[in-house]
N, C-alpha and C. Protein backbone atom coordinates (compact mmCIF):
# COMPACT_ATOMS: atom_id res chain seq x y z
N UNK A 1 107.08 84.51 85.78
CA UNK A 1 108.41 84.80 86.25
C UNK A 1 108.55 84.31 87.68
N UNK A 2 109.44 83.85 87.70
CA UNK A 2 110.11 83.55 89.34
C UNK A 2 111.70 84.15 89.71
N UNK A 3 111.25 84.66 90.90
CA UNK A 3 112.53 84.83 91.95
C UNK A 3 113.06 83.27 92.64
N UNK A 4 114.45 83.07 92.29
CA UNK A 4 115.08 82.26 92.68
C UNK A 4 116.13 82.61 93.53
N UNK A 5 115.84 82.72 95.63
CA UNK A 5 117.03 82.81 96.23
C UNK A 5 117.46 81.34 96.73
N UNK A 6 119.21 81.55 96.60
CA UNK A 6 119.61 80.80 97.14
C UNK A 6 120.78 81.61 98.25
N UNK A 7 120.65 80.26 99.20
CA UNK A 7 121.66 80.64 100.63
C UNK A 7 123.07 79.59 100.39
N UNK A 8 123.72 80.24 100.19
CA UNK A 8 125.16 79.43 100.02
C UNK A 8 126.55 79.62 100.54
N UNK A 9 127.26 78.89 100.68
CA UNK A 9 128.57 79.04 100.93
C UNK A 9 129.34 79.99 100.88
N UNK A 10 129.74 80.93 101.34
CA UNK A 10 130.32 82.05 100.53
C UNK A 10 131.66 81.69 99.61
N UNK A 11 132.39 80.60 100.07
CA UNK A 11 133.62 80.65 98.54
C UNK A 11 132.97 79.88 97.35
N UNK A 12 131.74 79.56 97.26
CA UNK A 12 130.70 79.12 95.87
C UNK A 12 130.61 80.01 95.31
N UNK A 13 130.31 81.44 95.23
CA UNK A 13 129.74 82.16 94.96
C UNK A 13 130.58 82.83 93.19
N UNK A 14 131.74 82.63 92.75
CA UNK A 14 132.46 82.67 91.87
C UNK A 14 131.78 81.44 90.65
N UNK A 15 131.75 80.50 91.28
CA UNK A 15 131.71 78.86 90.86
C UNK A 15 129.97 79.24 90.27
N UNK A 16 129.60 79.68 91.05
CA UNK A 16 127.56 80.08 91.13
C UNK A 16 127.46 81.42 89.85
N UNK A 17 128.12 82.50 90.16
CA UNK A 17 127.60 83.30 89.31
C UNK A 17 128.45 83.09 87.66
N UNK A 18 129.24 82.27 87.85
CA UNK A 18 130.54 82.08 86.69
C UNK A 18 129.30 81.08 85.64
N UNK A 19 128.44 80.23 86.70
CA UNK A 19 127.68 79.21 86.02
C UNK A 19 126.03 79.52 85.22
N UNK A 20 125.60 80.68 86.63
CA UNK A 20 124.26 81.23 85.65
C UNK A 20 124.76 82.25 84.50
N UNK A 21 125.86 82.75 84.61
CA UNK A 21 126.13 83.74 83.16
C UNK A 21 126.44 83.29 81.95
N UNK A 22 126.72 81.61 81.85
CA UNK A 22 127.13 80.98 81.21
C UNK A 22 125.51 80.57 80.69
N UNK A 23 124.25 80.34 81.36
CA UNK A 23 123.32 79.98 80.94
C UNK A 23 122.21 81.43 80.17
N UNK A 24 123.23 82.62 80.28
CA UNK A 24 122.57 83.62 79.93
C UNK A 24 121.76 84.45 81.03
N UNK A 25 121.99 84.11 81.68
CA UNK A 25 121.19 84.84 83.54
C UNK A 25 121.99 86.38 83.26
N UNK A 26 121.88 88.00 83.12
CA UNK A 26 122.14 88.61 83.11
C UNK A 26 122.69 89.22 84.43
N UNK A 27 121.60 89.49 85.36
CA UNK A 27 121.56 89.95 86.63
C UNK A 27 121.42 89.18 87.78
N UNK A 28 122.32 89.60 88.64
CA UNK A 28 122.07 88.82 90.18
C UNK A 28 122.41 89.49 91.22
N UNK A 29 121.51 89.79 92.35
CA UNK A 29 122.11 90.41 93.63
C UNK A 29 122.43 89.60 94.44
N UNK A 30 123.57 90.06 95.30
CA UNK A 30 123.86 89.20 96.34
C UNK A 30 124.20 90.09 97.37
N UNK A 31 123.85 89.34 98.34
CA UNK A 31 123.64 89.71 99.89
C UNK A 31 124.35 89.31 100.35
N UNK A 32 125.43 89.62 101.91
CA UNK A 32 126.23 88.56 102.55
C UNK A 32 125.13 88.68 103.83
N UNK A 33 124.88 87.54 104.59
CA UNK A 33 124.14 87.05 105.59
C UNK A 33 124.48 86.22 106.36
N UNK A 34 124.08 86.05 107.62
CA UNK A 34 124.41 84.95 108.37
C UNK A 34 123.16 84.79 109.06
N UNK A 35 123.06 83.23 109.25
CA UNK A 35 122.19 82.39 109.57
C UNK A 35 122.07 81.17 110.72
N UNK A 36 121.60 80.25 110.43
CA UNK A 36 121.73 78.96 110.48
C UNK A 36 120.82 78.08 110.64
N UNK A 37 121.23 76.84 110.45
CA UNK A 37 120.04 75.69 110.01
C UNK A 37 120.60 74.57 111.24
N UNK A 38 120.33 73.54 110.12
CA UNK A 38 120.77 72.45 111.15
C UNK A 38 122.08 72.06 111.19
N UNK A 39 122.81 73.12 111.01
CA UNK A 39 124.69 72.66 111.16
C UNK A 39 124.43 73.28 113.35
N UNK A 40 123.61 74.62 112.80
CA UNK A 40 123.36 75.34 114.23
C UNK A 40 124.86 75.86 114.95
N UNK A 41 125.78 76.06 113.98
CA UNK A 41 126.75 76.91 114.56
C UNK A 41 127.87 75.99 115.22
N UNK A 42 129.17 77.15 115.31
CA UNK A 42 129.93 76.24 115.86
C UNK A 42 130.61 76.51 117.69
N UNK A 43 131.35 76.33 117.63
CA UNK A 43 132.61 76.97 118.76
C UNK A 43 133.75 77.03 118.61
N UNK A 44 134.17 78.04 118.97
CA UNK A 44 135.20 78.69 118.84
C UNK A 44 136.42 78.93 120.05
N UNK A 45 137.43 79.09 119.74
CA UNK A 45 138.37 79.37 120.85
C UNK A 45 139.42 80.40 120.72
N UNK A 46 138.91 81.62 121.84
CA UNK A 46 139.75 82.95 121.59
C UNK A 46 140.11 83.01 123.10
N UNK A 47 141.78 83.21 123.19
CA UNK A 47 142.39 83.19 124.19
C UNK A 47 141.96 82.95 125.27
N UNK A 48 142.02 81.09 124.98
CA UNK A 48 141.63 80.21 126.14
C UNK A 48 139.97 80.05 126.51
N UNK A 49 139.44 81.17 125.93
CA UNK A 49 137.90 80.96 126.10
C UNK A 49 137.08 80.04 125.39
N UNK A 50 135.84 79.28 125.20
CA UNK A 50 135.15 79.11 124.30
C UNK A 50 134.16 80.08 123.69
N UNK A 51 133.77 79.98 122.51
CA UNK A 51 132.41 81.47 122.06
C UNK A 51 131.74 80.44 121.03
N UNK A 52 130.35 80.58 121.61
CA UNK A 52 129.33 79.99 120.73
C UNK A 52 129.70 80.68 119.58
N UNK A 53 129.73 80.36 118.08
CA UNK A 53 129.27 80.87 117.25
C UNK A 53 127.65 80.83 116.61
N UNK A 54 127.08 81.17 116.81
CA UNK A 54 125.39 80.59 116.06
C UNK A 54 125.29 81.04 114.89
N UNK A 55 125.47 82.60 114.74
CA UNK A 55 125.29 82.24 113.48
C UNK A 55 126.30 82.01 112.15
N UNK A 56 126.43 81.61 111.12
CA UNK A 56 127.00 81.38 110.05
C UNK A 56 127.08 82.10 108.89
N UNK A 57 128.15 82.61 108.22
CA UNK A 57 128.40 83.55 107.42
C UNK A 57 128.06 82.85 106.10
N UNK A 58 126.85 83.67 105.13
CA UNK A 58 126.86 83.08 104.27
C UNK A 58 126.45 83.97 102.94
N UNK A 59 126.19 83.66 101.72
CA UNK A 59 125.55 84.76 100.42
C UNK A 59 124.18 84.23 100.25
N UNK A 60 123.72 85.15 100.40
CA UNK A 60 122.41 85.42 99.37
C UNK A 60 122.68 85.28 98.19
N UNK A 61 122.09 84.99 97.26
CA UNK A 61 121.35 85.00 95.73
C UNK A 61 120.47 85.30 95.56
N UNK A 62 120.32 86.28 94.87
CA UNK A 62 118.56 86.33 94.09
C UNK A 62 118.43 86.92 92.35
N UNK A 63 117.89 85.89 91.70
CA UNK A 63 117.71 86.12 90.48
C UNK A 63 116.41 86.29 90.16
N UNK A 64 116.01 86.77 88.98
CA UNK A 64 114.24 87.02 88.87
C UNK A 64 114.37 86.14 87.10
N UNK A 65 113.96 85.04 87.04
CA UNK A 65 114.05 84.59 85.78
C UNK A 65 112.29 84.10 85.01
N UNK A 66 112.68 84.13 83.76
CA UNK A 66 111.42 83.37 83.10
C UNK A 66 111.05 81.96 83.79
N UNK A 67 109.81 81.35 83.64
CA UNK A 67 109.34 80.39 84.24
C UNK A 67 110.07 79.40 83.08
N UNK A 68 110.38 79.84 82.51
CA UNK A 68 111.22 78.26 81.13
C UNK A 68 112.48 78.23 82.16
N UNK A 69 113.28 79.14 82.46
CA UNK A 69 114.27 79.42 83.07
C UNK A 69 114.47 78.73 84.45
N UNK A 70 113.58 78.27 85.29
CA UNK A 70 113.95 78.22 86.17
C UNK A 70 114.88 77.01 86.54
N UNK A 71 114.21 75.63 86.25
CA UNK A 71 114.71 74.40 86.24
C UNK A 71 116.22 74.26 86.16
N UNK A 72 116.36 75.25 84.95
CA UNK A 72 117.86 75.08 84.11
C UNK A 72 118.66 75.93 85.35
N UNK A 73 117.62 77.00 85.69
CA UNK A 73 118.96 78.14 86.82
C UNK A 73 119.02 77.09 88.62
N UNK A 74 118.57 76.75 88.50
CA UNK A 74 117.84 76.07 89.56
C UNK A 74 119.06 74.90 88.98
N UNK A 75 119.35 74.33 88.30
CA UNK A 75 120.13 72.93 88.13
C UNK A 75 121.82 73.47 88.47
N UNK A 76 121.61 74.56 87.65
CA UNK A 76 123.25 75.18 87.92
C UNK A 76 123.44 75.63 89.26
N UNK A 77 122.61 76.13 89.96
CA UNK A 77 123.37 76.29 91.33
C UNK A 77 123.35 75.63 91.98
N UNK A 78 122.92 74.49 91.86
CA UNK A 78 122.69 73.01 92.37
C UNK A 78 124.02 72.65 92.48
N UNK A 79 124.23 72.54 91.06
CA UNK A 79 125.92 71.96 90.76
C UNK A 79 126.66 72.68 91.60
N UNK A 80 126.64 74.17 91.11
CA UNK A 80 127.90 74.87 91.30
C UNK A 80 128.31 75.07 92.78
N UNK A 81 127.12 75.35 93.87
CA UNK A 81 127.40 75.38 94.78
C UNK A 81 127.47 73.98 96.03
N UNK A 82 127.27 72.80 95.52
CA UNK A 82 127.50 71.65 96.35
C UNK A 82 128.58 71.45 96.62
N UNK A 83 129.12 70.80 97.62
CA UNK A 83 130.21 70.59 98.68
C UNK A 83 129.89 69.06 99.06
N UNK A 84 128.75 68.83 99.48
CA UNK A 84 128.90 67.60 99.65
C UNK A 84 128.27 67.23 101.11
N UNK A 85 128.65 68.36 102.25
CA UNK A 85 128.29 68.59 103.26
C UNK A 85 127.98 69.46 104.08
N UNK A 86 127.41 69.11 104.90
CA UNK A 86 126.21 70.25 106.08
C UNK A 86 126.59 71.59 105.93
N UNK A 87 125.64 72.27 105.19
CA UNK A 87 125.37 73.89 105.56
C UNK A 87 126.01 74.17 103.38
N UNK A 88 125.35 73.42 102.89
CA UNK A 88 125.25 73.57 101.64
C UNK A 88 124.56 74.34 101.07
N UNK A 89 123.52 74.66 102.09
CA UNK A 89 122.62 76.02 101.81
C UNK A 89 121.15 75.91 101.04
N UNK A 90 120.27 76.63 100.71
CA UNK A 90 119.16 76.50 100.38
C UNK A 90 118.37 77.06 99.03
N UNK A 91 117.67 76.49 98.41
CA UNK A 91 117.31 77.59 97.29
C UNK A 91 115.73 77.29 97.62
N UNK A 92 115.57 78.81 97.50
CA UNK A 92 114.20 78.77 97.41
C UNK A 92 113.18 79.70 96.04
N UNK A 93 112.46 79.45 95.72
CA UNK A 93 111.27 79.95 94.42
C UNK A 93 110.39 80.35 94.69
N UNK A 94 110.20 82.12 94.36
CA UNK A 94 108.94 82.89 94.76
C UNK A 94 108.59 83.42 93.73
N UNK A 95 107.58 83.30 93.35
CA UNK A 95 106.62 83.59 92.22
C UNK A 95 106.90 85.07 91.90
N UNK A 96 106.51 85.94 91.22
CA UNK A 96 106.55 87.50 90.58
C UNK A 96 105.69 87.86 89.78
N UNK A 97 104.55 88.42 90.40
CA UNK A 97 103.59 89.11 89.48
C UNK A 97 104.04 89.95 88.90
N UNK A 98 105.45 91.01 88.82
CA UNK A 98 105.59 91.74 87.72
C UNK A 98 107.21 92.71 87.56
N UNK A 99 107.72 93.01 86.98
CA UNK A 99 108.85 93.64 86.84
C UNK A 99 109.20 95.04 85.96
N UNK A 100 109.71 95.68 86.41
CA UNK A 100 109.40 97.17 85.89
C UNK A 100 110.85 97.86 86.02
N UNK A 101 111.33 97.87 84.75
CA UNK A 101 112.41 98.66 84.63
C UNK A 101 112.43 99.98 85.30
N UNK A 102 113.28 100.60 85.62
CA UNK A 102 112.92 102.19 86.19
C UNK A 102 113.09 102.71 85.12
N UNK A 103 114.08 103.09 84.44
CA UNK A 103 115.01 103.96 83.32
C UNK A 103 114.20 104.04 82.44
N UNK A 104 113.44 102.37 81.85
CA UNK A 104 112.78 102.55 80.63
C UNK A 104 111.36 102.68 80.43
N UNK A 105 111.09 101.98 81.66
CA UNK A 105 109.57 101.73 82.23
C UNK A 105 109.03 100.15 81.29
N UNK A 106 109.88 99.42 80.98
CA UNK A 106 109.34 98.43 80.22
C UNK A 106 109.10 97.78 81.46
N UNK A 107 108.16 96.27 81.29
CA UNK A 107 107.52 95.67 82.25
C UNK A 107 107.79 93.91 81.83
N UNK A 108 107.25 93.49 82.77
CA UNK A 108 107.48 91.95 82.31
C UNK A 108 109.10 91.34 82.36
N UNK A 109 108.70 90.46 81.30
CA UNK A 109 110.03 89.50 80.91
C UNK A 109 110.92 90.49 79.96
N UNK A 110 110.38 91.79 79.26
CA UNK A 110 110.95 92.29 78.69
C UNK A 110 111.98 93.57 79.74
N UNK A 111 111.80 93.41 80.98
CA UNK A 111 112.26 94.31 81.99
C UNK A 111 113.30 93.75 82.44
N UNK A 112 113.43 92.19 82.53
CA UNK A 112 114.29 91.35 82.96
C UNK A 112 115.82 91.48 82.54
């Protein structure tokens, strides 16, 4: 099993979860966060002033899928959340030694 987060856009996020439910992805948490990479923020102008912005408003994703699963979940948010340009966001894949329902106590892929 792998955890798949991704850092994205926040108006993707319709387009993103509309696309893994379509591939059968049941569950997904999302986080709102701010960050930044190499866009590194902008500036801003509030009555007459300038204001660094640094960091950037963005969603979390995190799904916990089968290792068959990933490629395919991993392709759809690819799609769903590209723009085209800077601050398109990131996905990253962390392994999962194990998953454990609370309610039922089942474990594994069958917890998923």
């Amino acid at each position: 099993m792998k955890k798949i987060e991704a850092v994205i856009k926040p108006f993707k996020l319709d387009d993103v979860k509309e696309k893994l439910t379509e591939i059968g992805i049941r569950g997904i948490t999302i986080s709102e966060v701010k960050g930044f990479g190499r866009q590194k923020g902008h500036t801003e102008l509030y009555r007459g002033a300038e204001y660094v912005i640094d960091f950037i408003p963005k969603i979390k994703i995190e799904v916990v899928v089968s290792d068959e699963m990933v490629a395919q979940a991993v392709e759809v948010i690819t799609e769903a959340a590209k723009t085209g340009r800077i601050g398109d966001g990131k996905i990253f894949i962390i392994p999962i030694d194990e998953v454990i329902r609370i309610r039922t106590g089942e474990t594994g892929e069958n917890a998923l």
